[in-house]
PDB file of N, CA and C in Angstrom:
ATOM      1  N   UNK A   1       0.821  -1.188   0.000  1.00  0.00           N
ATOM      2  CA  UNK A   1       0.000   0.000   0.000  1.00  0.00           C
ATOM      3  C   UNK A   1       0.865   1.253   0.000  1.00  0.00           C
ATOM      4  N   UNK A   2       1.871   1.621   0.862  1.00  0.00           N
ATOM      5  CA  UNK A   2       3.003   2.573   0.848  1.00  0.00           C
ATOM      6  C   UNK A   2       3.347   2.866  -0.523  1.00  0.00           C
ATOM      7  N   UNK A   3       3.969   1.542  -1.328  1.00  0.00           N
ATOM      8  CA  UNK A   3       4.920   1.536  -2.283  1.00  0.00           C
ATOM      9  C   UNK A   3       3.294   2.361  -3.560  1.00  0.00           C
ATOM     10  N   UNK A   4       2.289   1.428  -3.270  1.00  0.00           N
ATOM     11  CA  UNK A   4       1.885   2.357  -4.451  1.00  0.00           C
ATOM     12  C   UNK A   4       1.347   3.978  -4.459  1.00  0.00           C
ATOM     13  N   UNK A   5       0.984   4.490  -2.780  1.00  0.00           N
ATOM     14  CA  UNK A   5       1.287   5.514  -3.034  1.00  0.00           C
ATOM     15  C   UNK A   5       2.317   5.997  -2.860  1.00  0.00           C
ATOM     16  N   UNK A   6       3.696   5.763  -2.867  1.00  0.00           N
ATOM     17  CA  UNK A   6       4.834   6.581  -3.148  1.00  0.00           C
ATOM     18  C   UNK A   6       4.889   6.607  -4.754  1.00  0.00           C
ATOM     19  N   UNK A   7       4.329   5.714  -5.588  1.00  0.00           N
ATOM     20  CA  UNK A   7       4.239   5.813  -7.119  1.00  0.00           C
ATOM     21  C   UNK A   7       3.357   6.497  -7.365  1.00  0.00           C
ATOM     22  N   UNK A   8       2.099   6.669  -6.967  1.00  0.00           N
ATOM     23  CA  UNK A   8       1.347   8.086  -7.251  1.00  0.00           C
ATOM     24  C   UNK A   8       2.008   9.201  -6.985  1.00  0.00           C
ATOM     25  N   UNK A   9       2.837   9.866  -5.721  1.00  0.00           N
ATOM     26  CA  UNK A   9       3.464  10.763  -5.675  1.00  0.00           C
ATOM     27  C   UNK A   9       4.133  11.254  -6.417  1.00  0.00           C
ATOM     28  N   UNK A  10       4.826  10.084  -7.149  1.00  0.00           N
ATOM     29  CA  UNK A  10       5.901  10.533  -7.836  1.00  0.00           C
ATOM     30  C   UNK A  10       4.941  11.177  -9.489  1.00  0.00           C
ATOM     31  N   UNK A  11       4.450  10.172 -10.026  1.00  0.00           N
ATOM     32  CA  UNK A  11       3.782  10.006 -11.001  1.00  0.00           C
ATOM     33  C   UNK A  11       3.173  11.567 -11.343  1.00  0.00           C
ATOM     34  N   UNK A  12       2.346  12.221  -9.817  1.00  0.00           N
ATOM     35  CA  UNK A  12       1.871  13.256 -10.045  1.00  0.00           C
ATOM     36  C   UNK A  12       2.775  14.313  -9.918  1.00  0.00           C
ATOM     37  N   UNK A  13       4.084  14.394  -9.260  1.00  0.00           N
ATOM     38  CA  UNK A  13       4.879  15.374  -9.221  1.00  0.00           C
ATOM     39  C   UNK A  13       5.598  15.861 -10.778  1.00  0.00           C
ATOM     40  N   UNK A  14       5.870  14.560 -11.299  1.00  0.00           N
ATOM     41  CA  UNK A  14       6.292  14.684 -12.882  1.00  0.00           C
ATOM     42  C   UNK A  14       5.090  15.214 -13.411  1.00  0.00           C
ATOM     43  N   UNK A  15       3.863  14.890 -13.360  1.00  0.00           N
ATOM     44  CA  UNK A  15       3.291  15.614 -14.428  1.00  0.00           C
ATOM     45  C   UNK A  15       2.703  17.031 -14.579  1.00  0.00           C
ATOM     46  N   UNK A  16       2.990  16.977 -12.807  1.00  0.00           N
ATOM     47  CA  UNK A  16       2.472  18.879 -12.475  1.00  0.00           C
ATOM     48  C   UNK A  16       3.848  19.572 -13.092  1.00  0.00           C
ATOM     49  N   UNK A  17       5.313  18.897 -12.498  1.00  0.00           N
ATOM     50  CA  UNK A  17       6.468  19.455 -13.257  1.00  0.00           C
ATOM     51  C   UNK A  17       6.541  19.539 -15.043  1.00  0.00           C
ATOM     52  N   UNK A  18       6.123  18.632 -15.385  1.00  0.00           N
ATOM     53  CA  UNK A  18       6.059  18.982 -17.137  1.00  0.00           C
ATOM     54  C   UNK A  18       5.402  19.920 -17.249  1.00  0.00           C
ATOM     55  N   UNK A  19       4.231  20.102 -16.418  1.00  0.00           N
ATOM     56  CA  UNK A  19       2.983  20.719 -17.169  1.00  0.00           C
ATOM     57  C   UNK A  19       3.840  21.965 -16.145  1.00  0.00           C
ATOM     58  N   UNK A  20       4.564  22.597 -15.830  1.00  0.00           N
ATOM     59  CA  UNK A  20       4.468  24.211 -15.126  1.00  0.00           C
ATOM     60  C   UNK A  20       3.583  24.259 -14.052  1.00  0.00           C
ATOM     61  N   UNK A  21       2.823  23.462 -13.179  1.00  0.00           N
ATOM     62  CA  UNK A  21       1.961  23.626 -11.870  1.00  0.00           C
ATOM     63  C   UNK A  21       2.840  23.771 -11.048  1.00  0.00           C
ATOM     64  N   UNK A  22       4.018  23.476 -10.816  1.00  0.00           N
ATOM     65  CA  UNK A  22       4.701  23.239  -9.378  1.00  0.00           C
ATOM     66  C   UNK A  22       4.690  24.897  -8.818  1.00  0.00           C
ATOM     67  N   UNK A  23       4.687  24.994  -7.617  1.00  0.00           N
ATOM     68  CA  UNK A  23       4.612  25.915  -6.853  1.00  0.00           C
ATOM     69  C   UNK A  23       6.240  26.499  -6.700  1.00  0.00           C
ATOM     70  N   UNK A  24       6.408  27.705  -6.958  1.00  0.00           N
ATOM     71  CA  UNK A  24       7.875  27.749  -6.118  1.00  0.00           C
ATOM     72  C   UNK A  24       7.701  28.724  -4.504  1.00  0.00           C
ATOM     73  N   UNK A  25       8.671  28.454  -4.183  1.00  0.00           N
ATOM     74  CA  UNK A  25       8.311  28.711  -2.883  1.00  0.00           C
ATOM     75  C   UNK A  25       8.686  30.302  -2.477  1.00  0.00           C
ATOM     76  N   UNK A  26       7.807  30.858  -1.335  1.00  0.00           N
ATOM     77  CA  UNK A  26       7.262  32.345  -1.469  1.00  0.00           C
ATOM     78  C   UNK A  26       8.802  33.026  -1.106  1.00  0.00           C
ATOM     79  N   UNK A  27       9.587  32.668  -0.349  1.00  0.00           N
ATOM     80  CA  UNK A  27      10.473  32.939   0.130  1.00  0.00           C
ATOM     81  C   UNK A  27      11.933  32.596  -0.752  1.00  0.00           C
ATOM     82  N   UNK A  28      11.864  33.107  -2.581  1.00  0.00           N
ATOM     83  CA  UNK A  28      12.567  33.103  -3.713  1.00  0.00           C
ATOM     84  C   UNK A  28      12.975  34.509  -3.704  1.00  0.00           C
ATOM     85  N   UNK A  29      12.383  35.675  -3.014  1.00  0.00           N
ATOM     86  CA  UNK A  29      12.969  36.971  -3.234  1.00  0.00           C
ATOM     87  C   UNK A  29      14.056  37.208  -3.333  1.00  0.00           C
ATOM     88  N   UNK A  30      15.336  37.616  -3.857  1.00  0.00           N
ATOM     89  CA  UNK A  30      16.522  37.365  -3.420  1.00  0.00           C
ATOM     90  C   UNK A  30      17.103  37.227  -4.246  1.00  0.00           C
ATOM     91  N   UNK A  31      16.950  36.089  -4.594  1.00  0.00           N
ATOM     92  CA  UNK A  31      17.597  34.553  -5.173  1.00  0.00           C
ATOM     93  C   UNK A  31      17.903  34.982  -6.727  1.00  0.00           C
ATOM     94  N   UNK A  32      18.636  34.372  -7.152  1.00  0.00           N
ATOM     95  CA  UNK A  32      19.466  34.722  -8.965  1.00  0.00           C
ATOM     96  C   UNK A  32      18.283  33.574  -9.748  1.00  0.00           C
ATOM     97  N   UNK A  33      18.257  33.687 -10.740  1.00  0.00           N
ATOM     98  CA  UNK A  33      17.103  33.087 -11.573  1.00  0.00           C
ATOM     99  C   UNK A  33      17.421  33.461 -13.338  1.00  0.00           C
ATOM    100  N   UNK A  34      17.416  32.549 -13.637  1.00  0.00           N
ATOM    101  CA  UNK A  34      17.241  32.927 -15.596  1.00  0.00           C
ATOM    102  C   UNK A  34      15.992  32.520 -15.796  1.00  0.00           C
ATOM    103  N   UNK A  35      16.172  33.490 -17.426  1.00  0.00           N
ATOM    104  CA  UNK A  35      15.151  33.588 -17.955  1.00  0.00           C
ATOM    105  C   UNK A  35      15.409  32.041 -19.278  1.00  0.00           C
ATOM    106  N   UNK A  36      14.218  31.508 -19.000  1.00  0.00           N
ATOM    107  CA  UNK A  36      14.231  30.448 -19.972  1.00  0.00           C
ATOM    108  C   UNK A  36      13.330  30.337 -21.291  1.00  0.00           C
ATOM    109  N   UNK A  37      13.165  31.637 -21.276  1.00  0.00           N
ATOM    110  CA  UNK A  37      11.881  31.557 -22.233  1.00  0.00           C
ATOM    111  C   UNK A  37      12.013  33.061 -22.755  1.00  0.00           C
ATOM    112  N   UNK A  38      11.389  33.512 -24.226  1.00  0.00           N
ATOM    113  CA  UNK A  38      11.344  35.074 -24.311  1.00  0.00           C
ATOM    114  C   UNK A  38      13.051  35.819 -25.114  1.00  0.00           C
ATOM    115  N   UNK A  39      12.512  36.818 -25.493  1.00  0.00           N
ATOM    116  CA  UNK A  39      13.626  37.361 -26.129  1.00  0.00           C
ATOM    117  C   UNK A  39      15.010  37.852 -24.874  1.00  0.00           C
ATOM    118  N   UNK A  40      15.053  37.378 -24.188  1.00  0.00           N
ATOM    119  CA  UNK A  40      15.849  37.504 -23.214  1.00  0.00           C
ATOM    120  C   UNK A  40      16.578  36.286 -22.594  1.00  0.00           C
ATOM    121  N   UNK A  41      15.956  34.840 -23.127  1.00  0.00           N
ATOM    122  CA  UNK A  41      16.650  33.617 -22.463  1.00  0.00           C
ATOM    123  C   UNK A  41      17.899  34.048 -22.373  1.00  0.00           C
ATOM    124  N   UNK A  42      18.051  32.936 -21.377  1.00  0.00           N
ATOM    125  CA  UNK A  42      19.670  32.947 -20.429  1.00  0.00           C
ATOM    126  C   UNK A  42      20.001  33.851 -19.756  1.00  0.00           C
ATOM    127  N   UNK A  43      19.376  35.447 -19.842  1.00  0.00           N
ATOM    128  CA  UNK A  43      19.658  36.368 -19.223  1.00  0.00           C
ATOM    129  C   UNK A  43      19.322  36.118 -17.664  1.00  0.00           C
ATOM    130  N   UNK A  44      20.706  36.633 -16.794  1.00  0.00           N
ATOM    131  CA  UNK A  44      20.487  36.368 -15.151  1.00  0.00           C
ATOM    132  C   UNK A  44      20.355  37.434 -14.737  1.00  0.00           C
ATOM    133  N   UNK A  45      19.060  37.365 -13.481  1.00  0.00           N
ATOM    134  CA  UNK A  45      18.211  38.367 -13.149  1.00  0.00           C
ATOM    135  C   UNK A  45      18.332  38.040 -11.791  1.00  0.00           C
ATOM    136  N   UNK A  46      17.360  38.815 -10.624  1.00  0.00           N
ATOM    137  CA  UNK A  46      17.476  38.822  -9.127  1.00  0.00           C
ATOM    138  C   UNK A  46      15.886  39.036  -8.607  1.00  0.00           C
ATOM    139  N   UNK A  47      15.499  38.297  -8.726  1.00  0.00           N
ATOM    140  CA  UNK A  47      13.958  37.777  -8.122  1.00  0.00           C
ATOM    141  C   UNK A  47      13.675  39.638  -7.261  1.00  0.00           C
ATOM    142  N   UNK A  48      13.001  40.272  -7.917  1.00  0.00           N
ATOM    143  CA  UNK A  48      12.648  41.125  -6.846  1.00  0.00           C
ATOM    144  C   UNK A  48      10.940  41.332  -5.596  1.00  0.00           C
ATOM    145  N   UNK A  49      10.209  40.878  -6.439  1.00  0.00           N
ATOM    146  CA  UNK A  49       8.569  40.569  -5.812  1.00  0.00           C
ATOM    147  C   UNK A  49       8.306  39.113  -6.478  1.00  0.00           C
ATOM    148  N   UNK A  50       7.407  38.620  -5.980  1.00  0.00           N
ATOM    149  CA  UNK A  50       6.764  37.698  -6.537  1.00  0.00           C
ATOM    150  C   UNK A  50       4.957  38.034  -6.448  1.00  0.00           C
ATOM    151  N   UNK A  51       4.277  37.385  -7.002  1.00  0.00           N
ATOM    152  CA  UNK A  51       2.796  37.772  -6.551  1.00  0.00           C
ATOM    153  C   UNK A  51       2.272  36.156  -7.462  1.00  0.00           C
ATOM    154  N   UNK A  52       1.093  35.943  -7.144  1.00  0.00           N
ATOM    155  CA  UNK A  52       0.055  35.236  -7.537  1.00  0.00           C
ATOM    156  C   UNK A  52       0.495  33.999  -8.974  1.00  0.00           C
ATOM    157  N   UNK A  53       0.780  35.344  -9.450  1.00  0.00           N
ATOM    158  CA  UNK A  53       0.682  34.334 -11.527  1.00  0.00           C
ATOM    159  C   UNK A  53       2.563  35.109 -11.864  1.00  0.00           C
ATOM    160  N   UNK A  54       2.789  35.977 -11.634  1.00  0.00           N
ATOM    161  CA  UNK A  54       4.146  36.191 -12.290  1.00  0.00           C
ATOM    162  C   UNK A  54       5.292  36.265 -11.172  1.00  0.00           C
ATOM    163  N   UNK A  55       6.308  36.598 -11.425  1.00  0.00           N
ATOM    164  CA  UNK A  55       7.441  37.405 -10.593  1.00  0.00           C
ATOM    165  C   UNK A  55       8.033  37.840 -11.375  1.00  0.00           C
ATOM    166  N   UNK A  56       8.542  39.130 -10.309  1.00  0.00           N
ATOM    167  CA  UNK A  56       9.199  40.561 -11.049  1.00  0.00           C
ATOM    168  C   UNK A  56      10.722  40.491 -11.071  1.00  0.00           C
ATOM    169  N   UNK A  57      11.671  40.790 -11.911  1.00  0.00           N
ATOM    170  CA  UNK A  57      13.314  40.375 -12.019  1.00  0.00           C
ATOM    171  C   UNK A  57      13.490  41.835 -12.310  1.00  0.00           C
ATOM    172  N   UNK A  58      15.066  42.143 -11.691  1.00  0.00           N
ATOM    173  CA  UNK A  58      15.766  43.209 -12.291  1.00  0.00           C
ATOM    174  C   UNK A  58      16.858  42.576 -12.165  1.00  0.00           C
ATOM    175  N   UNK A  59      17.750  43.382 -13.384  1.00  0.00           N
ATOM    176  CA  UNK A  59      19.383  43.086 -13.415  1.00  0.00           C
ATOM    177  C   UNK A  59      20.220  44.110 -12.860  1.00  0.00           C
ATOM    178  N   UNK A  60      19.300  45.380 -12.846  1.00  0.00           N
ATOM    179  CA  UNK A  60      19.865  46.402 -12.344  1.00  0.00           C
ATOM    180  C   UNK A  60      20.757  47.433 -13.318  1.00  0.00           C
ATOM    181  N   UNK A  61      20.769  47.145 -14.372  1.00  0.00           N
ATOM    182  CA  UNK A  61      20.906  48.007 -15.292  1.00  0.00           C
ATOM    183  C   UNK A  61      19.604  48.358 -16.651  1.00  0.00           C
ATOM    184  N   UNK A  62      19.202  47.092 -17.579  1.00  0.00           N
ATOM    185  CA  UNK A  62      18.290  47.671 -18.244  1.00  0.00           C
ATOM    186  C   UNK A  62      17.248  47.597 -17.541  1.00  0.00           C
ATOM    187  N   UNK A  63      16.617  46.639 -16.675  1.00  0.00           N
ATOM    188  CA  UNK A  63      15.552  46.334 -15.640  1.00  0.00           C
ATOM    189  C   UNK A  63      16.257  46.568 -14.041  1.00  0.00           C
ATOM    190  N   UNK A  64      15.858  48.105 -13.867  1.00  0.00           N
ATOM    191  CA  UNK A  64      16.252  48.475 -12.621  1.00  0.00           C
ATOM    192  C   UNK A  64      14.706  47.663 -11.213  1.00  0.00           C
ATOM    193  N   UNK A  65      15.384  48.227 -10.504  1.00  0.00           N
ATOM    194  CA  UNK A  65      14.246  47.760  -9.615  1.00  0.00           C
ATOM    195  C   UNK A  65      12.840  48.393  -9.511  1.00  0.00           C
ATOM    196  N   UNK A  66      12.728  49.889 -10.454  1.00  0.00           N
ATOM    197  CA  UNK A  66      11.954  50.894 -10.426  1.00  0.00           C
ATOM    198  C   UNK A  66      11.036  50.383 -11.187  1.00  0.00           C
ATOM    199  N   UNK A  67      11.693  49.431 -12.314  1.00  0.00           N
ATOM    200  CA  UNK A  67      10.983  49.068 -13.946  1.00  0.00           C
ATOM    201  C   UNK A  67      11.538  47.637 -13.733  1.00  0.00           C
ATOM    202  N   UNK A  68      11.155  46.641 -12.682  1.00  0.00           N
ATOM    203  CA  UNK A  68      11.352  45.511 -13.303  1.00  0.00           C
ATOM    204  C   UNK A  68      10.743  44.795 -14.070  1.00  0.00           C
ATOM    205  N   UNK A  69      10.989  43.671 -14.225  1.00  0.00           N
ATOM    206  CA  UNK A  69      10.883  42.857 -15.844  1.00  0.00           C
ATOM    207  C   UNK A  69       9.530  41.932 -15.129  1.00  0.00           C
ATOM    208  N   UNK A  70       8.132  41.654 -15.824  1.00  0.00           N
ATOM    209  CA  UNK A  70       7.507  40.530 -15.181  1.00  0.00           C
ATOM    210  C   UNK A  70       7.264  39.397 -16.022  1.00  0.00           C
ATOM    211  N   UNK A  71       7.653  38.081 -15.417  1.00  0.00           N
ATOM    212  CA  UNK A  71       8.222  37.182 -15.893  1.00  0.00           C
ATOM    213  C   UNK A  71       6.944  35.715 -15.454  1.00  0.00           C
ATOM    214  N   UNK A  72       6.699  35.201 -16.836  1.00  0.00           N
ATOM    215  CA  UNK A  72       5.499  34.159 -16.215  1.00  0.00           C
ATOM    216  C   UNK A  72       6.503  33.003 -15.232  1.00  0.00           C
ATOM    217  N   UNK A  73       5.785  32.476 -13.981  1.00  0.00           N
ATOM    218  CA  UNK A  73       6.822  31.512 -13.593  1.00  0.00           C
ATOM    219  C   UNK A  73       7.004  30.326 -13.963  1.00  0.00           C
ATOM    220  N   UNK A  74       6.867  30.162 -15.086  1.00  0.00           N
ATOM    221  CA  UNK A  74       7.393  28.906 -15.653  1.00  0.00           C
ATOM    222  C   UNK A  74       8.102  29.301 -16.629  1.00  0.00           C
ATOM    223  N   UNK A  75       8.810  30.317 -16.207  1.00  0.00           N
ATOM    224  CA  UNK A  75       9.831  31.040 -17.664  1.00  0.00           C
ATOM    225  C   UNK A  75      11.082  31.225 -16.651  1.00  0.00           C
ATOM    226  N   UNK A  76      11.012  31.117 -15.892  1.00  0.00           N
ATOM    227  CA  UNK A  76      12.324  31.412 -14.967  1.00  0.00           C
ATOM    228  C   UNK A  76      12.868  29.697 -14.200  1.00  0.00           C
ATOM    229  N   UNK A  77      14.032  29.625 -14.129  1.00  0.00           N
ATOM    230  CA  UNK A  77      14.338  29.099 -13.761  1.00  0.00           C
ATOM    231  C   UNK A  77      15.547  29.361 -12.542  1.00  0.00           C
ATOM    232  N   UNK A  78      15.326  28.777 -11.105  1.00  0.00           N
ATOM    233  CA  UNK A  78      16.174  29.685 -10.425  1.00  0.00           C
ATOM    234  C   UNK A  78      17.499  28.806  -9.889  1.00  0.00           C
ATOM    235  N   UNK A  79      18.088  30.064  -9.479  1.00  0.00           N
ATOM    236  CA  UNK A  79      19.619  29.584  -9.636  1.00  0.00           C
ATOM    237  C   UNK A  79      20.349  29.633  -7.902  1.00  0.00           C
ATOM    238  N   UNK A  80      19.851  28.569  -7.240  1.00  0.00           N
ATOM    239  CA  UNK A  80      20.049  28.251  -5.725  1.00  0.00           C
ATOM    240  C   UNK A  80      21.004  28.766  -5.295  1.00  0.00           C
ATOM    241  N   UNK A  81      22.092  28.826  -5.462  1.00  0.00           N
ATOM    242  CA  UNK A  81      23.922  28.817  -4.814  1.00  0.00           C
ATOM    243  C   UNK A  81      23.815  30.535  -4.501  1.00  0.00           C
ATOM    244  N   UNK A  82      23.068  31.606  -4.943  1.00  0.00           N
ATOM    245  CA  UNK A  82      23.367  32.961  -4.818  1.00  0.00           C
ATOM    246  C   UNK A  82      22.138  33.392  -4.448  1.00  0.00           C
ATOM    247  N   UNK A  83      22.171  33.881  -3.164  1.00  0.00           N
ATOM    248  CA  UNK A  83      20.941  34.928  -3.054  1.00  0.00           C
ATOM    249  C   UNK A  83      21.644  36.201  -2.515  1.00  0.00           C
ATOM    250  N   UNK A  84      20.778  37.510  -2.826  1.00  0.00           N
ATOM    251  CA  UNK A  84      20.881  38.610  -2.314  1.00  0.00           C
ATOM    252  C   UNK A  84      19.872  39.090  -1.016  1.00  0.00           C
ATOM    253  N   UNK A  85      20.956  39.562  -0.111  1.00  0.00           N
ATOM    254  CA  UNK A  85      20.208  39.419   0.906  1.00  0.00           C
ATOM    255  C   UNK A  85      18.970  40.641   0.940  1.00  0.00           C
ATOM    256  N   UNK A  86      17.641  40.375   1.741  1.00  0.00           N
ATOM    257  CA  UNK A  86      16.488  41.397   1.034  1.00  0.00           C
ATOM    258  C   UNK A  86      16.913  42.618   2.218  1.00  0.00           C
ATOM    259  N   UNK A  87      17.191  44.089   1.450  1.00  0.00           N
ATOM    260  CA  UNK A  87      17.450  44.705   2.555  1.00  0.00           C
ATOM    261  C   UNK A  87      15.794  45.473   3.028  1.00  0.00           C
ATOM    262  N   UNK A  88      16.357  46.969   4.348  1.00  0.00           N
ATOM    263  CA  UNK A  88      14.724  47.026   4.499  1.00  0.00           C
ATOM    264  C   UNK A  88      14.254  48.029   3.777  1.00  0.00           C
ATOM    265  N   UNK A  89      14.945  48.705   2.646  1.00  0.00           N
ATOM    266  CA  UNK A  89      14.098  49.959   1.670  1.00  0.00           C
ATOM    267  C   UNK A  89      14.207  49.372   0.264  1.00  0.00           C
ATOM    268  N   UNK A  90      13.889  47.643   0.498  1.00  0.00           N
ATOM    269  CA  UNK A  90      14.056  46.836  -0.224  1.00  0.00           C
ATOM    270  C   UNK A  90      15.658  46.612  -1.536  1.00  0.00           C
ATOM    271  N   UNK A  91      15.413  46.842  -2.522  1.00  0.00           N
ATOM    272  CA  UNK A  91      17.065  46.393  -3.311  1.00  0.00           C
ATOM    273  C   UNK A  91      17.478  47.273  -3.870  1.00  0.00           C
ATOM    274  N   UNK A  92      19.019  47.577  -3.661  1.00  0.00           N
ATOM    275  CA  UNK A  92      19.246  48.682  -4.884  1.00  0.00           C
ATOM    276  C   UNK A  92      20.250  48.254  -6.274  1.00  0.00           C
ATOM    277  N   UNK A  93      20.160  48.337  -7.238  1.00  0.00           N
ATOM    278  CA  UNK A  93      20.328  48.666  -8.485  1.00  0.00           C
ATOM    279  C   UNK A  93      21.671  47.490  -8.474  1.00  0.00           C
ATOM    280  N   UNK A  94      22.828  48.981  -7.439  1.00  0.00           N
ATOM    281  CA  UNK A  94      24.241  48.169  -7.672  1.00  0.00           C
ATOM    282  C   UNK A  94      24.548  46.813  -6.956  1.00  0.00           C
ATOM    283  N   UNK A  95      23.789  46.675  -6.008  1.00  0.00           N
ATOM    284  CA  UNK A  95      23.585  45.348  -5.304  1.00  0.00           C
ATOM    285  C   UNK A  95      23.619  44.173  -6.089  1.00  0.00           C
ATOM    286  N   UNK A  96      22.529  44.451  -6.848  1.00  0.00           N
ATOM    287  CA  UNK A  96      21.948  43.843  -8.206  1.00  0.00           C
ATOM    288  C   UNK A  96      23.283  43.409  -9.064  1.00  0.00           C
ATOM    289  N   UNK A  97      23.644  44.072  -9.317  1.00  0.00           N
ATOM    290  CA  UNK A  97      24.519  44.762 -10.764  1.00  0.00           C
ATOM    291  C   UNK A  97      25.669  43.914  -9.820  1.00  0.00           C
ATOM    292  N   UNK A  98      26.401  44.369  -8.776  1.00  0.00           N
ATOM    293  CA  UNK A  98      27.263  43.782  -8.550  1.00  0.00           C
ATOM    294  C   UNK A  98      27.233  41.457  -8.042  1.00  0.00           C
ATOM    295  N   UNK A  99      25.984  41.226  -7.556  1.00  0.00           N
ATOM    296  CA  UNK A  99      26.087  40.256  -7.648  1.00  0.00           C
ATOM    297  C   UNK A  99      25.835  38.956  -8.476  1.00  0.00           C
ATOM    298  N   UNK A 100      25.367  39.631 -10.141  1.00  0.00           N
ATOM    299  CA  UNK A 100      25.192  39.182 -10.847  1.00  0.00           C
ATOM    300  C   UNK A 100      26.568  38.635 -11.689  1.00  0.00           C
ATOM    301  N   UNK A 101      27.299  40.369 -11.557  1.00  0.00           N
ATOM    302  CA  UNK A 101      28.468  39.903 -11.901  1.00  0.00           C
ATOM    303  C   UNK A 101      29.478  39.202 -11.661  1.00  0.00           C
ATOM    304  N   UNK A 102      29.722  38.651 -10.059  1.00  0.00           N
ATOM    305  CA  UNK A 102      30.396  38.029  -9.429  1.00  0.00           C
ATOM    306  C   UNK A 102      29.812  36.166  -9.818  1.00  0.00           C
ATOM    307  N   UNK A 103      28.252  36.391  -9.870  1.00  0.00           N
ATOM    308  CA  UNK A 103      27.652  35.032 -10.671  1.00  0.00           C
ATOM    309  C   UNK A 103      28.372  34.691 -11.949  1.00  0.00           C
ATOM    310  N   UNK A 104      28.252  35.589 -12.959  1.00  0.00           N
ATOM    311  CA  UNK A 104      28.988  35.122 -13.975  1.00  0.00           C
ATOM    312  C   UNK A 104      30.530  34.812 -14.354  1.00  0.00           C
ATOM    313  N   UNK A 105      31.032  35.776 -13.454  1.00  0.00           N
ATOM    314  CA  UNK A 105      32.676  35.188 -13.252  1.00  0.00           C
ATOM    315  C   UNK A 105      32.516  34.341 -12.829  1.00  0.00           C
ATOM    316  N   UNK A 106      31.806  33.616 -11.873  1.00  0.00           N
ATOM    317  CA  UNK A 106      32.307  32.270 -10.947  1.00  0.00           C
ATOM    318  C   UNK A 106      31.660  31.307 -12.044  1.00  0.00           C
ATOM    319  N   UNK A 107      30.638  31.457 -12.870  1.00  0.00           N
ATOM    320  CA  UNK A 107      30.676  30.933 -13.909  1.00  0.00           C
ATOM    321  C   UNK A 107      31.567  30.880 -14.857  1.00  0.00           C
ATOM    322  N   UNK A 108      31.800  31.628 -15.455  1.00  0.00           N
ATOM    323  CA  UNK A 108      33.306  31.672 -16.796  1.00  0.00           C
ATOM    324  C   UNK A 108      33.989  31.074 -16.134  1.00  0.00           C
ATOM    325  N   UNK A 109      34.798  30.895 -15.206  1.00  0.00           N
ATOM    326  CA  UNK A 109      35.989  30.080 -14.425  1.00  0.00           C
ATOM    327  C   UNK A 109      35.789  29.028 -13.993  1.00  0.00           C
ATOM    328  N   UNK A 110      34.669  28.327 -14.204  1.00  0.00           N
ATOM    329  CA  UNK A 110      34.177  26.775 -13.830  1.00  0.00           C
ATOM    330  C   UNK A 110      33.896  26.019 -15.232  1.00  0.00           C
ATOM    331  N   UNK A 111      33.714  27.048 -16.633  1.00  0.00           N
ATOM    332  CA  UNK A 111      33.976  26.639 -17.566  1.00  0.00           C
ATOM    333  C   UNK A 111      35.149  26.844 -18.296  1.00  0.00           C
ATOM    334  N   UNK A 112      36.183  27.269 -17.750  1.00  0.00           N
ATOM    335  CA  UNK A 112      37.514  27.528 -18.575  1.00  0.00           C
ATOM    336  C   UNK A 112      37.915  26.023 -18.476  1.00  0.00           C
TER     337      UNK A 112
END
């Protein structure tokens, strides 16, 4: 009885994951994330709000935090190892700007 519902579990987790249902969790603010979808794929962004159906990204230069980018969530994919910590007059720009860039160096140098 266990074993077959641990095979329903699974069964339904894959198909909410194919299909884009999975939930991500509320507490992503922060956090580095690409874009996987849209004239912008691959571009790395910094989770700034989330709400209901989208979440909002800035890079901090063309998508400041004033004008961020809103992104369906099954177009982002997020990137665990880096978060920015949330300050309290919420994020600024170079914060942004600077820990994106430190993302992609530590990237380029794990692919050299």
């Amino acid at each position: 009885m266990l074993a077959l519902f641990a095979l329903v579990s699974l069964l339904t987790y894959h198909i909410n994951r194919r299909n884009g249902n999975m939930k991500m969790d509320e507490n992503i603010v922060g956090m580095l994330a690409t874009s996987k979808a849209g004239h912008d794929r691959d571009s790395v962004y910094v989770i700034i709000r989330v709400d209901d159906e989208y979440i909002y990204v800035a890079d901090g230069e063309g998508r400041t935090t004033k004008n961020p980018k809103r992104k369906n969530r099954k177009h982002i994919q997020l990137i665990r190892k880096k978060s920015l910590p949330g300050l309290d007059n919420g994020f600024e720009d170079l914060d942004i700007k600077r820990i994106i860039k430190e993302y992609r160096k530590e990237r380029e140098e794990r692919n050299v």
